[in-house]
C-alpha atoms as a PDB file:
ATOM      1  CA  UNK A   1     199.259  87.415 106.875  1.00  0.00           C
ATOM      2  CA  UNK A   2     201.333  90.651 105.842  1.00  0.00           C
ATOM      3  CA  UNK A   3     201.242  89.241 102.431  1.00  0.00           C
ATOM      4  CA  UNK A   4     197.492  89.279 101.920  1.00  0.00           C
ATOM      5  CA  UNK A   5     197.081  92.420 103.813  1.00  0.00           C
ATOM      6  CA  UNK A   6     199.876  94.083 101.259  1.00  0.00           C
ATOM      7  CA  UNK A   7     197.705  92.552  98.398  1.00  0.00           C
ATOM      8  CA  UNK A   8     194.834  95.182  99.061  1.00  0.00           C
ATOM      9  CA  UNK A   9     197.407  97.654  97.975  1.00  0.00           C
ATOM     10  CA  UNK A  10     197.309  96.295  94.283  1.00  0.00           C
ATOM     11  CA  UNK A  11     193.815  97.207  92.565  1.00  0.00           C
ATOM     12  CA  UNK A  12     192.721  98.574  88.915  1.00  0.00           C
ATOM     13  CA  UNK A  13     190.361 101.095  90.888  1.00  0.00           C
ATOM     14  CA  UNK A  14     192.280 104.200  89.145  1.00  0.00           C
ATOM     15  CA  UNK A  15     194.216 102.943  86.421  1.00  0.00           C
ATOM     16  CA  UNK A  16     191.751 100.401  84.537  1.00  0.00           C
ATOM     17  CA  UNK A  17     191.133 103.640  81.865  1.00  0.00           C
ATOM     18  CA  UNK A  18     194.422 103.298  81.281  1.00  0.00           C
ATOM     19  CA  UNK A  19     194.010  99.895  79.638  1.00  0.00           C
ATOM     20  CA  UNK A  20     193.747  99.921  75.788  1.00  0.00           C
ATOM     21  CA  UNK A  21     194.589  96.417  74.578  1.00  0.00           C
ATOM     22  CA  UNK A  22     191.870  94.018  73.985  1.00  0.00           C
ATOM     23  CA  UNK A  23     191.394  92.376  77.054  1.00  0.00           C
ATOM     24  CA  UNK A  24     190.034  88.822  77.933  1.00  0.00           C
ATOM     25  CA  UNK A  25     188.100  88.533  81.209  1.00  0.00           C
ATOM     26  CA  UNK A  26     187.787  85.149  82.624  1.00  0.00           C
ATOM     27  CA  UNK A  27     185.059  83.723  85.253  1.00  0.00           C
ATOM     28  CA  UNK A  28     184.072  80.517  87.224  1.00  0.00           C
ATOM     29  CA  UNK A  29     181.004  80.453  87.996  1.00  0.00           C
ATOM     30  CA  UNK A  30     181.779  79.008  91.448  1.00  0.00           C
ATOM     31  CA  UNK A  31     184.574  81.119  92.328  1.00  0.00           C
ATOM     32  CA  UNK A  32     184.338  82.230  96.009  1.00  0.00           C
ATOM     33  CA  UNK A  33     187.674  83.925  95.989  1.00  0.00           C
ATOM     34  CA  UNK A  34     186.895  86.588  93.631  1.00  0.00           C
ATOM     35  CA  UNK A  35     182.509  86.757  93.702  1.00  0.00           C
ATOM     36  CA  UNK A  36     181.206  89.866  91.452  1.00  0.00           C
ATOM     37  CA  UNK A  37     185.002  90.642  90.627  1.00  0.00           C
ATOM     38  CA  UNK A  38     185.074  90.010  86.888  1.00  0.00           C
ATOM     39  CA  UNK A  39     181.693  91.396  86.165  1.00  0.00           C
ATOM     40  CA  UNK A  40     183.583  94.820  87.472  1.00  0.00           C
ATOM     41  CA  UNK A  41     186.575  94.338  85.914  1.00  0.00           C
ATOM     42  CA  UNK A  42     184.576  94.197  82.313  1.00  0.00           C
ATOM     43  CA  UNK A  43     182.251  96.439  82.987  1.00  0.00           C
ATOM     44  CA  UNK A  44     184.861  98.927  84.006  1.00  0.00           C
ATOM     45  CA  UNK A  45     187.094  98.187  80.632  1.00  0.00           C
ATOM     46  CA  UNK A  46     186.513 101.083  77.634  1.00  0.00           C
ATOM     47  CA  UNK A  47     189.206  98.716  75.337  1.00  0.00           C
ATOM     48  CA  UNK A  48     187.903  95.522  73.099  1.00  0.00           C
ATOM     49  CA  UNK A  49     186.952  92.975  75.274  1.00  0.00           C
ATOM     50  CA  UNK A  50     185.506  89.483  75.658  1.00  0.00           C
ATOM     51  CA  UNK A  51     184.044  87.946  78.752  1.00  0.00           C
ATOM     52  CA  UNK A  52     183.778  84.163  79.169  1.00  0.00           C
ATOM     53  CA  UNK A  53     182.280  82.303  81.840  1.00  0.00           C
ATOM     54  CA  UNK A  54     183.273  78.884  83.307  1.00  0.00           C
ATOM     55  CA  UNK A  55     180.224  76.830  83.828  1.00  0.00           C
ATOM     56  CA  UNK A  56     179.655  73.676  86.568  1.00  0.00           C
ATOM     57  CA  UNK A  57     178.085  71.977  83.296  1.00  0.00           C
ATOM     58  CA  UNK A  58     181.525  72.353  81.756  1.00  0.00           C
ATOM     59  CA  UNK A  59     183.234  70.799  84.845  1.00  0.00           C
ATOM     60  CA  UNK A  60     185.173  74.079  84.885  1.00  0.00           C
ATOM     61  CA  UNK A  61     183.621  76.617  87.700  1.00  0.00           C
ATOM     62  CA  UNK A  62     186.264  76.350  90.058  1.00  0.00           C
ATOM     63  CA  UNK A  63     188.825  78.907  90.855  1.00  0.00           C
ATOM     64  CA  UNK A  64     191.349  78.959  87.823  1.00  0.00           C
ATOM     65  CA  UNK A  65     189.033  76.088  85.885  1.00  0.00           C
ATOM     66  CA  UNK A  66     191.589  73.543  87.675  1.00  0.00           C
ATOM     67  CA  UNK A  67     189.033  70.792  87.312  1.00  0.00           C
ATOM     68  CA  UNK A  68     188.997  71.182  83.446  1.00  0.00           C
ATOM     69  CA  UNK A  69     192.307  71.682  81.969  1.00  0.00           C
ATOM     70  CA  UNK A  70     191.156  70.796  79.026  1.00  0.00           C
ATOM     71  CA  UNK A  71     188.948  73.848  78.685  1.00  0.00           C
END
């Protein structure tokens, strides 16, 4: 439990500016862990960057696309 409360610590909230590289942002559609984070994650980048999402139709909208390594 102390590890996932120390996890809060770690965010982008003041340092995602900072970012300059072209940046890929990845999403599963199904994703509970992480709902509505990628969308802020791009949508707070000012760098290049690319957003894909993982679709069910795809086989590939779980956390991580683990059900479609192929992908």
């Amino acid at each position: 439990m102390d590890y996932l409360q120390k996890n809060k610590d770690y965010t982008l909230k003041n340092i995602i500016q900072n970012i300059k590289c072209p940046t890929l942002v990845l999403e599963a559609e199904m994703d509970d862990a992480f709902s509505g984070g990628p969308e802020k994650v791009y949508n707070s980048l000012r760098c290049p960057k690319k957003h894909i999402l993982f679709t069910v139709e795809e086989g590939a909208e779980d956390h991580c696309q683990v059900a479609s390594p192929s992908l």
